[in-house]
Protein backbone atom coordinates (compact mmCIF):
# COMPACT_ATOMS: atom_id res chain seq x y z
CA UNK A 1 42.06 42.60 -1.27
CA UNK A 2 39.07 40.58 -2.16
CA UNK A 3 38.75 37.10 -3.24
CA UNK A 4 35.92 35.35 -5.14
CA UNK A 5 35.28 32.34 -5.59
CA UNK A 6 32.89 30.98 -8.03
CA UNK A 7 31.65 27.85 -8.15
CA UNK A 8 29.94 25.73 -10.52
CA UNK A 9 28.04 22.42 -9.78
CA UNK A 10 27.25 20.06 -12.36
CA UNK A 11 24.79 17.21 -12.26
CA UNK A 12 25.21 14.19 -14.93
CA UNK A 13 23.23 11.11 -15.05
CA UNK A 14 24.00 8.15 -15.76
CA UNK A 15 22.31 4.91 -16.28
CA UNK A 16 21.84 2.88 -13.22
CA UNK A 17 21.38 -0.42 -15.83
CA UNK A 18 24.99 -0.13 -18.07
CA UNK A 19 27.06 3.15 -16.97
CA UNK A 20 26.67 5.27 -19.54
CA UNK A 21 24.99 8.79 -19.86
CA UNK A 22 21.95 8.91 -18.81
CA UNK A 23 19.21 10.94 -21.03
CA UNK A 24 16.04 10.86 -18.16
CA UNK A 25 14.84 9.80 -14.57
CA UNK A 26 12.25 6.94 -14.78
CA UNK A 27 9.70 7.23 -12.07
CA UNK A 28 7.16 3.70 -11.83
CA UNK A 29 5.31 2.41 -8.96
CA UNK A 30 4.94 -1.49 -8.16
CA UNK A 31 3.03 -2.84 -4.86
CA UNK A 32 2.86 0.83 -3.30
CA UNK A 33 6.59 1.43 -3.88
CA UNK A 34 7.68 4.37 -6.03
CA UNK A 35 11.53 3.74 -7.96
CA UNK A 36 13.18 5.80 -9.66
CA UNK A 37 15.75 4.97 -12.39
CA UNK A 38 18.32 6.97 -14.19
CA UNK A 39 18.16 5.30 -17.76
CA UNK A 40 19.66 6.58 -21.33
CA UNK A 41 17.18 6.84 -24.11
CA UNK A 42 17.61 2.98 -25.10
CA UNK A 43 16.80 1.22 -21.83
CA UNK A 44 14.29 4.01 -21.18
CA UNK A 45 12.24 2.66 -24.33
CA UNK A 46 12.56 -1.13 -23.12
CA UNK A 47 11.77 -0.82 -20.11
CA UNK A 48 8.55 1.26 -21.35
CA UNK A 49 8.12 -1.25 -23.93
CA UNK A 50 8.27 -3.99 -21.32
CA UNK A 51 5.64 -2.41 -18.94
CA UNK A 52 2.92 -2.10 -22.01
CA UNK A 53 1.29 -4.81 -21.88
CA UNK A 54 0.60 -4.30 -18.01
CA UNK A 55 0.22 -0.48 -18.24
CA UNK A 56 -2.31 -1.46 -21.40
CA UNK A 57 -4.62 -3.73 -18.91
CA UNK A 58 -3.88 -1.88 -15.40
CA UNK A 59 -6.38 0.94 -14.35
CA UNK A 60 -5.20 4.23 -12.79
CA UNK A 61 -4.74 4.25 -9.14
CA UNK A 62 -6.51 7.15 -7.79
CA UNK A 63 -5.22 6.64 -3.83
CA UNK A 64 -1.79 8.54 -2.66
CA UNK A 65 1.19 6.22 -3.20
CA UNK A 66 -0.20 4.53 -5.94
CA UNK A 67 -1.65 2.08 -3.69
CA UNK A 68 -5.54 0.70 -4.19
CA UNK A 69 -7.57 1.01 -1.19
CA UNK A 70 -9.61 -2.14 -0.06
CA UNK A 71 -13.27 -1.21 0.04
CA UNK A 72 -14.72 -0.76 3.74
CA UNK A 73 -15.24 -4.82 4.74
CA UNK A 74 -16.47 -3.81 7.98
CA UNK A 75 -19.55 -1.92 6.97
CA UNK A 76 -20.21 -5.66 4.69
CA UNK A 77 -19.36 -7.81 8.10
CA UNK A 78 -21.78 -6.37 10.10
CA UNK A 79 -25.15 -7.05 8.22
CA UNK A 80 -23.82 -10.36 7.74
CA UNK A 81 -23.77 -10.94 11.92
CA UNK A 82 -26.16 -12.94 13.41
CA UNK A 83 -25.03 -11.06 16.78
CA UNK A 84 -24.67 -7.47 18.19
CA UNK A 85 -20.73 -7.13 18.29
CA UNK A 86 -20.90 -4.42 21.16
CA UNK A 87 -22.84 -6.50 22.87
CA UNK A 88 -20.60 -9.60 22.45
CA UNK A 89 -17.81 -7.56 23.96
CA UNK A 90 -19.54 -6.25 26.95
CA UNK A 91 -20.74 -9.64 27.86
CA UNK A 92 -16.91 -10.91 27.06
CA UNK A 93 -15.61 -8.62 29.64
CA UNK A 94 -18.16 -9.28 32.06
CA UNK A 95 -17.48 -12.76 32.33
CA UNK A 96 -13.84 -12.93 31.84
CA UNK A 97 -13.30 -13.74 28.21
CA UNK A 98 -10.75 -12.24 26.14
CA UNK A 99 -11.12 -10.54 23.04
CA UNK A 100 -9.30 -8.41 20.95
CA UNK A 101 -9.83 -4.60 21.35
CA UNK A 102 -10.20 -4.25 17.89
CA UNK A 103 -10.20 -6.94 14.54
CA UNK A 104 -12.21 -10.08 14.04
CA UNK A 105 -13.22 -11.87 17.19
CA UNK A 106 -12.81 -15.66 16.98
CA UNK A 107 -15.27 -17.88 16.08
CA UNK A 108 -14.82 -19.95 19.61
CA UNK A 109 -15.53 -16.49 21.57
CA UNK A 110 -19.03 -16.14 19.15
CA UNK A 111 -20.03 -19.99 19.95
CA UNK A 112 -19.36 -19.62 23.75
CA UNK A 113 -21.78 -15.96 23.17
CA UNK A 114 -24.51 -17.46 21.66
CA UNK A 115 -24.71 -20.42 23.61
CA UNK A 116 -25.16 -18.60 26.85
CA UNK A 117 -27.89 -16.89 24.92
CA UNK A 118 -26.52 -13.56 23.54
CA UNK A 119 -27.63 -12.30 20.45
């Protein structure tokens, strides 16, 4: 003799702000985090109502994760050096002085460069 067995699974939301049903999943984005909120149709519309204003003056973010890429500052750093940086780190690690592999090299390192004549 056979036995089925059904099964039947049943998903209900409900509002993550006051407990009762849910109508909709809220998906917003603040400082590169995405949330999601289960929210009936009430606190849906305040919490849209409350994001106007910001939505209104925001612009679109077009980078993944909603979060704004900063614009290259390296490319802007280097025509404002008075110095070859490759050439400051050679001559730091062929007399002993320590930089950082990678990053901003401090100003103390560039002083101590120049003054034994590197440019």
């Amino acid at each position: 003799m056979r036995i089925r067995v059904a099964r039947e699974v049943i998903e209900k939301l409900i509002d993550d702000l006051d407990g009762s049903d849910a109508t909709e999943t809220v998906t917003f984005g603040l400082e590169g985090a995405t949330y999601e909120i289960d929210l009936n149709k009430k606190n849906a519309a305040a919490l849209r109502k409350a994001l106007e204003p910001y939505v209104t003056a925001a612009r679109k973010s077009s980078s993944p994760g909603g979060r704004r890429q900063a614009a290259p500052a390296v490319a802007s750093r280097e025509v404002q050096r008075d110095y070859d940086i490759v050439q400051l780190r050679e001559w730091a690690g062929s007399n002993g002085v320590a930089v950082p592999a990678r990053g901003r090299i401090p100003q103390a390192v560039v002083d101590e460069y120049k003054a034994a004549g590197g440019r």
